[in-house]
Protein backbone atom coordinates (compact mmCIF):
# COMPACT_ATOMS: atom_id res chain seq x y z
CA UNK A 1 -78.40 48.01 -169.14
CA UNK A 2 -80.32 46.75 -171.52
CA UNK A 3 -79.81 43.08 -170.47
CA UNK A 4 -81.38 44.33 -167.22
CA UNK A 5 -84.79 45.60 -168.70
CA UNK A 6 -84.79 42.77 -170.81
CA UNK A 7 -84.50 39.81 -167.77
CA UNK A 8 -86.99 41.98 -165.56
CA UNK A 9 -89.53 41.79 -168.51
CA UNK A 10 -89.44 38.09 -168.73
CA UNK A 11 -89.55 37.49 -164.91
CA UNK A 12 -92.68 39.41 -165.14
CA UNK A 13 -94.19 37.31 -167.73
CA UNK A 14 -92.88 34.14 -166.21
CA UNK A 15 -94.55 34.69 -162.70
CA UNK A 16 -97.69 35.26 -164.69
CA UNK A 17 -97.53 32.22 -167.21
CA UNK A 18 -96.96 30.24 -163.69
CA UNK A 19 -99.55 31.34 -162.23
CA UNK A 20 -102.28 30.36 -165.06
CA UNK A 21 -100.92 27.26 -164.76
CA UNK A 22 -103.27 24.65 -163.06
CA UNK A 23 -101.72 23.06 -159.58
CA UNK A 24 -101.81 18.74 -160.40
CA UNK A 25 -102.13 17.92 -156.43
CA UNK A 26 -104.30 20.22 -154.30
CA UNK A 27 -105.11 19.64 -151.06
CA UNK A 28 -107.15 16.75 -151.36
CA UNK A 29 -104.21 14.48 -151.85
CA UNK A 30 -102.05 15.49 -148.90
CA UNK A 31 -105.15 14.19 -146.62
CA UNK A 32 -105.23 10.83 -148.38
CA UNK A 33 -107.60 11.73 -151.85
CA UNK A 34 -106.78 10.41 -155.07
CA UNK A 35 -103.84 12.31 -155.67
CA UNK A 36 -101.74 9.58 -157.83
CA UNK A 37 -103.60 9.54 -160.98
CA UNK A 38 -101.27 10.15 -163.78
CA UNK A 39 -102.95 12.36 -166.89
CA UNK A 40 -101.06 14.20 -169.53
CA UNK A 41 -101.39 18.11 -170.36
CA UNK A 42 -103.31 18.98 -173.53
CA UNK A 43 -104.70 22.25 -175.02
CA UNK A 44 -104.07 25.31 -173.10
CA UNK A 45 -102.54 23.56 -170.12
CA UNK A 46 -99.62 21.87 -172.47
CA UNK A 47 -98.74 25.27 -174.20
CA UNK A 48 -98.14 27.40 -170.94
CA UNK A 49 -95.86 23.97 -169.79
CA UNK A 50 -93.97 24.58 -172.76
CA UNK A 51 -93.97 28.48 -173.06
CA UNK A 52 -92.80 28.15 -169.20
CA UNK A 53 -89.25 25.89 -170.53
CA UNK A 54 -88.81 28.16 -173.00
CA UNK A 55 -89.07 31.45 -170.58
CA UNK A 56 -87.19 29.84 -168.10
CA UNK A 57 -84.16 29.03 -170.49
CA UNK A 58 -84.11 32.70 -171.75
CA UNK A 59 -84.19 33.84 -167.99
CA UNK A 60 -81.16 31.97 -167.01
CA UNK A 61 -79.46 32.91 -170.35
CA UNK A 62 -80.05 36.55 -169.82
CA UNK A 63 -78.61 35.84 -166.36
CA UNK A 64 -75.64 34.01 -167.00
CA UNK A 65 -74.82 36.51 -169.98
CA UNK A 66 -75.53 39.52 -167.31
CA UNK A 67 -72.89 37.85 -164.92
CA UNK A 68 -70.38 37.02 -167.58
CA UNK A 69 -70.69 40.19 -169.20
C-alpha cells in the first residue's frame, strides 16, 4: 500500500521535472534549421538531467519491487 503512494508521488514529480526541462530540437530543425549543433547541459538544465536518472531509477525500482512483492 504504501509502495503505491510512494510510486504515484514520484510519477508526479517526474512528469513535472520533464516538463521544465528545455526541448534540444524544436521545430526549426525538422524543416531544415540548424538542428545538429552539439552543446552540453550546464546550470539548471544539467541538474534536472540528472535529478530525472535518478527519479526514473527509483520509479522502476518501486515498480519492480511492487510486482515482485
Amino acid at each position: 500500500m504504501i509502495v503505491n503512494i510512494i510510486q504515484i508521488i514520484i510519477s508526479i514529480i517526474l512528469i513535472a521535472v520533464i516538463l521544465l526541462q528545455q526541448r534540444g530540437t524544436g521545430l526549426g530543425a525538422a524543416f531544415g534549421g540548424e538542428g545538429n549543433i552539439y552543446r552540453t547541459k550546464r546550470g539548471l538544465e544539467k541538474s534536472l538531467h540528472i535529478v530525472t536518472i535518478i527519479l526514473v531509477i527509483i520509479f522502476l525500482g518501486t515498480a519492480l519491487f511492487n510486482v515482485l512483492y
